[in-house]
Protein backbone atom coordinates (compact mmCIF):
# COMPACT_ATOMS: atom_id res chain seq x y z
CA UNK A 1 -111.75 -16.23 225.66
CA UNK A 2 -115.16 -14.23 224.85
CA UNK A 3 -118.21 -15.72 223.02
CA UNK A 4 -118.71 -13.99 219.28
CA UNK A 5 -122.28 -14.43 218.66
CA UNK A 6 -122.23 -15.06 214.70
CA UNK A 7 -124.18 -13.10 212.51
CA UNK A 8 -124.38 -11.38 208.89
CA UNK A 9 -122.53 -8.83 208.04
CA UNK A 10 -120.67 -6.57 204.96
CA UNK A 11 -117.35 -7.55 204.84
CA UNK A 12 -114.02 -5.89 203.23
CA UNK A 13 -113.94 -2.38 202.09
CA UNK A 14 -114.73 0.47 199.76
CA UNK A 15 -112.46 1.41 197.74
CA UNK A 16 -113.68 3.92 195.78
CA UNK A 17 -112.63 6.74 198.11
CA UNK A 18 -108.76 7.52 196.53
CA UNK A 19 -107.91 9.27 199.85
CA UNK A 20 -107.74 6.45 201.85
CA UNK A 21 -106.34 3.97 199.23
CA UNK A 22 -103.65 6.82 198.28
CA UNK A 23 -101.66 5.99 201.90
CA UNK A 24 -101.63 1.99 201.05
CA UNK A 25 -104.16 1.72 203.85
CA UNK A 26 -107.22 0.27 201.93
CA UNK A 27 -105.78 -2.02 199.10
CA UNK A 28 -108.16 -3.50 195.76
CA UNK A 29 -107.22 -6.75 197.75
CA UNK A 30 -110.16 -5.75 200.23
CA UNK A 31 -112.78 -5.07 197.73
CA UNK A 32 -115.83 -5.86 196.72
CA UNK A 33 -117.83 -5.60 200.12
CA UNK A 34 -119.91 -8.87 200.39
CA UNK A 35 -122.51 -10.12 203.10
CA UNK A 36 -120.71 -13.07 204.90
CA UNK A 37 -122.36 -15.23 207.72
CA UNK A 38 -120.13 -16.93 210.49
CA UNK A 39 -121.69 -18.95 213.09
CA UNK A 40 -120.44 -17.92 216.75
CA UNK A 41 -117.31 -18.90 218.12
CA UNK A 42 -115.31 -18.13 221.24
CA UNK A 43 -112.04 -15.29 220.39
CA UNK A 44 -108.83 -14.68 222.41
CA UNK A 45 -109.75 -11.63 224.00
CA UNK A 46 -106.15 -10.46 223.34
CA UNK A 47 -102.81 -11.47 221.43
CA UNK A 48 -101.14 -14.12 222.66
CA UNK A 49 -98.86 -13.24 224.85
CA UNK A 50 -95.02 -13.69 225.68
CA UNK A 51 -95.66 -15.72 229.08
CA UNK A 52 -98.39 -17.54 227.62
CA UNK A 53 -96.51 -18.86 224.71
CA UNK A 54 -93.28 -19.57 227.01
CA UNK A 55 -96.22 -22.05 229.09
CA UNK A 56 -96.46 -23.74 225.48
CA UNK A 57 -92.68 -23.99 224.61
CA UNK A 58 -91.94 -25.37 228.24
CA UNK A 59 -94.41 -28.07 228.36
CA UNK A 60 -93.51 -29.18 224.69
CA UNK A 61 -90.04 -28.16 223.88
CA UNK A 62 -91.20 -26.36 220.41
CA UNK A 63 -88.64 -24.40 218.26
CA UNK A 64 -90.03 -22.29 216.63
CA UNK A 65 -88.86 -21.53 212.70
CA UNK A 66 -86.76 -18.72 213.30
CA UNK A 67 -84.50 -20.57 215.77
CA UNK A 68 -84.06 -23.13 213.31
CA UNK A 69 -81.44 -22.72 210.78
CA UNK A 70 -83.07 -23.36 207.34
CA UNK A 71 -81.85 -25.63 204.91
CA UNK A 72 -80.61 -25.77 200.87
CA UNK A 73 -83.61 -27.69 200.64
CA UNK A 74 -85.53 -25.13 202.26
CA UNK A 75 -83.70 -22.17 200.49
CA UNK A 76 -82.74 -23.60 197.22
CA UNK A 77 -81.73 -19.92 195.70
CA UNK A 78 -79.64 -18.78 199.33
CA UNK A 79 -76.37 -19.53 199.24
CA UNK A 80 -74.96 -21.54 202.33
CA UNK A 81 -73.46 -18.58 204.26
CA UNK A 82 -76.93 -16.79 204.90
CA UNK A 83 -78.56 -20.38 205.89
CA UNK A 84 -78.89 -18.72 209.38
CA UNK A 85 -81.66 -18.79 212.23
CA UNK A 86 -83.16 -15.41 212.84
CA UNK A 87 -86.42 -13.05 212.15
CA UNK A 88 -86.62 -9.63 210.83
CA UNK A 89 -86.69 -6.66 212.87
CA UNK A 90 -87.91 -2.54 212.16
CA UNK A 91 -84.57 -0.88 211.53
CA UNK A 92 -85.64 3.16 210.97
CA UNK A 93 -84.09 4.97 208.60
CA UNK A 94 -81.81 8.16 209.01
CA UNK A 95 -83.86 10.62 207.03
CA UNK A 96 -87.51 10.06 204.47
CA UNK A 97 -87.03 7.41 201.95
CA UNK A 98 -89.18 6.02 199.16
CA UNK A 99 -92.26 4.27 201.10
CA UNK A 100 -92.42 1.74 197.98
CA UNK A 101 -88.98 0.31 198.66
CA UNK A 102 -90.04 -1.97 202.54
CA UNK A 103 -86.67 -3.07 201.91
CA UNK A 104 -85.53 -0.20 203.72
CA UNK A 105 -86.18 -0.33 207.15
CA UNK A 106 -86.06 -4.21 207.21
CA UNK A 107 -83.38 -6.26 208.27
CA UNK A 108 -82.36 -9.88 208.81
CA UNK A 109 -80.93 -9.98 212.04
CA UNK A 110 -79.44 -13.71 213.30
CA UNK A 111 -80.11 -14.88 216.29
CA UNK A 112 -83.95 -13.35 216.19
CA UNK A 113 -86.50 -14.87 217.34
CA UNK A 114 -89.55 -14.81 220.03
CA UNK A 115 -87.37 -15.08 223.30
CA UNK A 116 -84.96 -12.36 221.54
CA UNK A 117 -87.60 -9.85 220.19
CA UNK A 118 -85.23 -7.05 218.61
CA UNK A 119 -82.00 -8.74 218.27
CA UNK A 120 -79.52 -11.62 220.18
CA UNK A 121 -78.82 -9.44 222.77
CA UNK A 122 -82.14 -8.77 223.90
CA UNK A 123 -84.71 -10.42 226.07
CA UNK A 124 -88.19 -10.91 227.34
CA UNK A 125 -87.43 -9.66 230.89
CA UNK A 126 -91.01 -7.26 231.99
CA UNK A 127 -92.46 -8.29 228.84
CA UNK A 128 -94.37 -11.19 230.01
CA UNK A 129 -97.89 -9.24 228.69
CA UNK A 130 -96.34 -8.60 225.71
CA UNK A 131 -97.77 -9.49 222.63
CA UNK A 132 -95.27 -12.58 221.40
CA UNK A 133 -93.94 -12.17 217.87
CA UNK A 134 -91.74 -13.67 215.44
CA UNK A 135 -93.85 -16.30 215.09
CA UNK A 136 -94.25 -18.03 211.58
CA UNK A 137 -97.25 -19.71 210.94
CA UNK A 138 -96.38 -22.74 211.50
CA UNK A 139 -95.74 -21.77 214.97
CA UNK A 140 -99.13 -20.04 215.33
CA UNK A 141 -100.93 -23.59 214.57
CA UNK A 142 -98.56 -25.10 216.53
CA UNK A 143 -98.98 -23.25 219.89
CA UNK A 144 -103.17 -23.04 219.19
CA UNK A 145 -103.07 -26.82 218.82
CA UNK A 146 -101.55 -27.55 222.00
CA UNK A 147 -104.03 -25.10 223.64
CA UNK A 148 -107.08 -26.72 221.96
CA UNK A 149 -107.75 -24.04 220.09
CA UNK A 150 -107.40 -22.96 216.17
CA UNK A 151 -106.36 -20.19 214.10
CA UNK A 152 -109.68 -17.85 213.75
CA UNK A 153 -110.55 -17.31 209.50
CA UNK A 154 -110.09 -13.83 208.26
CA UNK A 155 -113.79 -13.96 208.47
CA UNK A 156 -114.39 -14.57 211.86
CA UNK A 157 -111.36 -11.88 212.89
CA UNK A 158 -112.93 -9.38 210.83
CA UNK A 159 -116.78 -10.41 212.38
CA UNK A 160 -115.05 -10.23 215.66
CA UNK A 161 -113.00 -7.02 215.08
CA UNK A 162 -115.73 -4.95 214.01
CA UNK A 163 -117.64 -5.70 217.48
CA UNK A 164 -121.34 -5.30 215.80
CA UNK A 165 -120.06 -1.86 214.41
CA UNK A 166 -121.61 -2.87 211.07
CA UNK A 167 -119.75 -0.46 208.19
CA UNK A 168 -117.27 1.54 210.60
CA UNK A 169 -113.64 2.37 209.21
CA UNK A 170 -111.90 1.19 212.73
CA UNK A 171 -113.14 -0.98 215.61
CA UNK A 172 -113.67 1.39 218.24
CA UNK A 173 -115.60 3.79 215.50
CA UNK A 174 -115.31 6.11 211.91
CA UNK A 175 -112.58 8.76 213.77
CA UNK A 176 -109.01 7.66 214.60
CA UNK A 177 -109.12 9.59 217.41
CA UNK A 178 -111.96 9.21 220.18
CA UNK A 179 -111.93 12.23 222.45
CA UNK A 180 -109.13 13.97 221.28
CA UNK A 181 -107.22 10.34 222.16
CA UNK A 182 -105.79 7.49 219.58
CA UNK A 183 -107.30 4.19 220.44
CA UNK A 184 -104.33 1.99 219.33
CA UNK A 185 -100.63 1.56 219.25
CA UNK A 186 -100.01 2.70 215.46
CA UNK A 187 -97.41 5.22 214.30
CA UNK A 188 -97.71 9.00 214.42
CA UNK A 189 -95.23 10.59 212.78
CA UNK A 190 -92.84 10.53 210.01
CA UNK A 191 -92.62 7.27 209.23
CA UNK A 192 -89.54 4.86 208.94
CA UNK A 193 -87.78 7.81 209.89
CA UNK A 194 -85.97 7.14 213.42
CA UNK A 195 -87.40 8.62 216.27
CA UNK A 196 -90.41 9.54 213.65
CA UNK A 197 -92.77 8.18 215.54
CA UNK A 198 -93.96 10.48 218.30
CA UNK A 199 -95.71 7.92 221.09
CA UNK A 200 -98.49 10.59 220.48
CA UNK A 201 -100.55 6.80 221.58
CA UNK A 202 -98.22 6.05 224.84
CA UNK A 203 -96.03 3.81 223.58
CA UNK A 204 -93.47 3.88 220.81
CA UNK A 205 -93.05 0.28 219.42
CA UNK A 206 -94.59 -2.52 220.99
CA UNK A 207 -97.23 -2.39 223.73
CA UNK A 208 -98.66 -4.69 226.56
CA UNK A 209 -102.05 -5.86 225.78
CA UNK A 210 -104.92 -4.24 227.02
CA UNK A 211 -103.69 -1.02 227.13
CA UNK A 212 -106.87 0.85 225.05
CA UNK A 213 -110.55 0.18 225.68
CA UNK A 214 -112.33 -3.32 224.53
CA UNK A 215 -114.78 -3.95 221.17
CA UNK A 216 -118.36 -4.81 222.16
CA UNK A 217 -117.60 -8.17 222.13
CA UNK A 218 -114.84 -7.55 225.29
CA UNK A 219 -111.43 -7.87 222.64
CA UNK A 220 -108.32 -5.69 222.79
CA UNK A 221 -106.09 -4.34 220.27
CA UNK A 222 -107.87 -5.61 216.97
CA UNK A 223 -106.60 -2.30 215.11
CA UNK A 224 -102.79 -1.57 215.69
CA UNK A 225 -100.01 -3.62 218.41
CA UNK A 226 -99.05 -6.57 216.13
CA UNK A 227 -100.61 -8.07 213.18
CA UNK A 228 -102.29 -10.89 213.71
CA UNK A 229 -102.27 -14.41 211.32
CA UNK A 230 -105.33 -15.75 210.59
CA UNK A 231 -105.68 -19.37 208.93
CA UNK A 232 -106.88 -18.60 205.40
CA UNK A 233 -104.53 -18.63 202.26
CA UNK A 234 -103.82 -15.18 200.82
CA UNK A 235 -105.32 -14.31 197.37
CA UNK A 236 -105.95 -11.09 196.22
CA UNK A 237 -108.85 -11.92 194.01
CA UNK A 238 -110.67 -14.14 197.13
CA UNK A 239 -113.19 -12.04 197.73
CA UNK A 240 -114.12 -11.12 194.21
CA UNK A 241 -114.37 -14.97 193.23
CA UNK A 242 -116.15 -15.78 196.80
CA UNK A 243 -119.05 -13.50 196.49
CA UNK A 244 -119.69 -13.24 192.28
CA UNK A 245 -122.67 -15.25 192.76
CA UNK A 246 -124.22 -12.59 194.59
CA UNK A 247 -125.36 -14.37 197.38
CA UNK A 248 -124.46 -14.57 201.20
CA UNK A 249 -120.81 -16.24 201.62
CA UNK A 250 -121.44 -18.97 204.61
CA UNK A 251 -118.41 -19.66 207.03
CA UNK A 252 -115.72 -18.73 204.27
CA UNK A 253 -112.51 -20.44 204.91
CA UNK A 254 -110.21 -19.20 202.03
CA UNK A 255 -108.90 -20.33 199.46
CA UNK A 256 -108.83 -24.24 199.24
CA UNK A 257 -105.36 -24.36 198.34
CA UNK A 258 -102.30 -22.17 197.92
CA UNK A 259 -103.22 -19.75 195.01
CA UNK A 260 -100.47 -18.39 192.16
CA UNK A 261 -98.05 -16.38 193.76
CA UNK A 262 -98.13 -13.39 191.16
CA UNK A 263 -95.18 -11.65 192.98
CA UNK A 264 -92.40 -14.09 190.80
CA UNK A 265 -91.02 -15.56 194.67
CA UNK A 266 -92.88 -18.69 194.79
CA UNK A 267 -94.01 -17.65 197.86
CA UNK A 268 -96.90 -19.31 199.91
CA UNK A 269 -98.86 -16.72 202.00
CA UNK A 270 -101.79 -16.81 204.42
CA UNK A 271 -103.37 -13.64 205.70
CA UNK A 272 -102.93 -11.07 208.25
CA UNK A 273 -105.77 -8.56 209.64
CA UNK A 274 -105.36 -5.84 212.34
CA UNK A 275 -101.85 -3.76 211.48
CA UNK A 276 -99.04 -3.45 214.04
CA UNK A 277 -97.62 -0.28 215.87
CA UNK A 278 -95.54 0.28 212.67
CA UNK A 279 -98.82 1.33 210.59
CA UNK A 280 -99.62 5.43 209.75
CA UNK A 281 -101.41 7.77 207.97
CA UNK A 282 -98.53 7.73 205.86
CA UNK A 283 -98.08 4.62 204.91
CA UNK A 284 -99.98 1.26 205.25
CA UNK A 285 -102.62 1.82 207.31
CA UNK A 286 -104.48 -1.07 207.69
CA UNK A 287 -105.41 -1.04 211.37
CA UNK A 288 -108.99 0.19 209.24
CA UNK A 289 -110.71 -2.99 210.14
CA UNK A 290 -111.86 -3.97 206.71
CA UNK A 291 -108.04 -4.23 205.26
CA UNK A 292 -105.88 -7.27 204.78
CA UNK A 293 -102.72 -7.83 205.15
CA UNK A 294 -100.55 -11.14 203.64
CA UNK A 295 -97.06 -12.85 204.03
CA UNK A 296 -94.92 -15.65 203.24
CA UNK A 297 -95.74 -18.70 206.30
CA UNK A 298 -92.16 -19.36 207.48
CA UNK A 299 -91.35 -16.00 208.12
CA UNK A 300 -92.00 -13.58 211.04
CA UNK A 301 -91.16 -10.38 212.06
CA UNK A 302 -91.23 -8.25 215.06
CA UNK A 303 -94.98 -6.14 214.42
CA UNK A 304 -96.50 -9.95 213.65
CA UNK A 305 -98.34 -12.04 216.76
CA UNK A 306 -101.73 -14.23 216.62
CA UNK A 307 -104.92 -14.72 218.36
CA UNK A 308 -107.02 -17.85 218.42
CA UNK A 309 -110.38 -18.91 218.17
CA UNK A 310 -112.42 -22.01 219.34
């Protein structure tokens, strides 16, 4: 782990400028910018890894939610033939499609789950250093629990993200590129479009950790890789309601309890920060390090890891 000092600083982001709202990178969700204090705290220097959750699942025999086959308690509204075990997985699409239909290049696969990243047929094998993913939240807490550690707030990740880099669009700076060369596994290309994405980065799909240069504060991959949970509830009005006081925001930890789902699914959702190697100019791209992300706690998906904090 590496020691985050603390500090002040302006968090969220401006959305006033329409051309980077227009490519669902920077949502109304991240907006206003308020000063926020967070007193320091020690930070994964990278996503928690494949091997490094496999130490966790040997010592305590965890199963994680999508090897568990839900319930009709769990899924009142599924009927009983699609109570399987399994995680979702990036399935590209044969030609452009709507970008406001996710539906799209999204599937329930059975059988999915952190040992079998893309599928029941595949495997971990040369992926110890691998970001691990389709974990739920649950399992997040879980594995940071047993490790003495804790889920960091969106607060902290963002604090920690930004590196001391006080009003930058990305971690490593205001250009995507630095040098002519990206600084994260995102997407370049035509995206869900198979074989869209042109590994313009050096990888297509997921990546090892610690394959682009460190923040300041020594951590890898904060923009791009896999999307990382952090412990707060997701509201979209949190930040508005935190700050309208005016004053500094001390140590926020969310929302105190689950807020109104507004979508209609009765979904409960805590936040995500940092985008995933599926994010582009074209279309979500929130590995800008003021951006949040959201989803429903039970589920994972293959572009969705965690980092902890102490």
């Amino acid at each position: 782990m590496v020691w985050v000092p603390g500090g002040e600083f302006s968090m969220g982001s401006d959305i006033s400028d329409e051309s980077l709202c227009s490519v669902k990178g920077i949502t109304k969700d991240a907006s206003p910018i308020h000063r926020v204090y967070v007193d320091g705290y020690y930070m994964d220097e990278t996503e928690v890894t494949n091997d490094q959750f496999a130490a966790f699942v040997k010592a305590t025999g965890y199963k994680t939610v999508a090897e568990i086959k839900p319930t009709t308690a769990d899924l009142p509204n599924v009927p009983e033939e699609y109570l399987i075990a399994g995680s979702a997985i990036f399935k590209p699409t044969p030609s452009k499609v709507d970008l406001n239909n996710f539906l799209q290049w999204w599937d329930f696969v059975g059988g999915t789950d952190w040992k079998h990243p893309l599928g029941p047929s595949s495997d971990l094998k040369g992926k110890g250093n691998y970001p691990v993913v389709h974990v739920a939240y649950e399992d997040a807490v879980a594995y940071a629990k047993w490790a003495g550690k804790r889920l960091p707030t969106e607060a902290e990740w963002e604090f920690a993200a930004r590196g001391g880099n006080a009003g930058d669009l990305y971690a490593w700076g205001n250009t995507l590129k630095v040098d002519g060369k990206f600084q994260a596994n995102i997407y370049e290309g035509t995206f869900p479009v198979e074989k869209g994405d042109s590994g313009e980065d050096g990888f297509v799909g997921i990546a090892p950790v610690k394959q682009y240069k460190p923040n300041a504060y020594g951590l890898y991959d904060v923009g791009g890789n896999v999307w990382e949970w952090a412990q707060d509830w997701y509201s979209e009005t949190y930040y508005a309601e935190s700050s309208a006081d005016g004053k500094v925001v001390r140590n926020p930890q969310g929302p105190e309890t689950a807020p109104y789902d507004t979508s209609g699914n009765n979904e409960l959702k805590r936040v995500h920060r940092g985008g995933s190697f599926l994010c582009t100019s074209d279309y979500c791209s929130r590995y800008m390090v003021g951006t949040r992300g959201n989803g429903e706690i039970k589920s994972g998906a293959n572009h969705l890891g965690f980092r902890c904090a102490k």
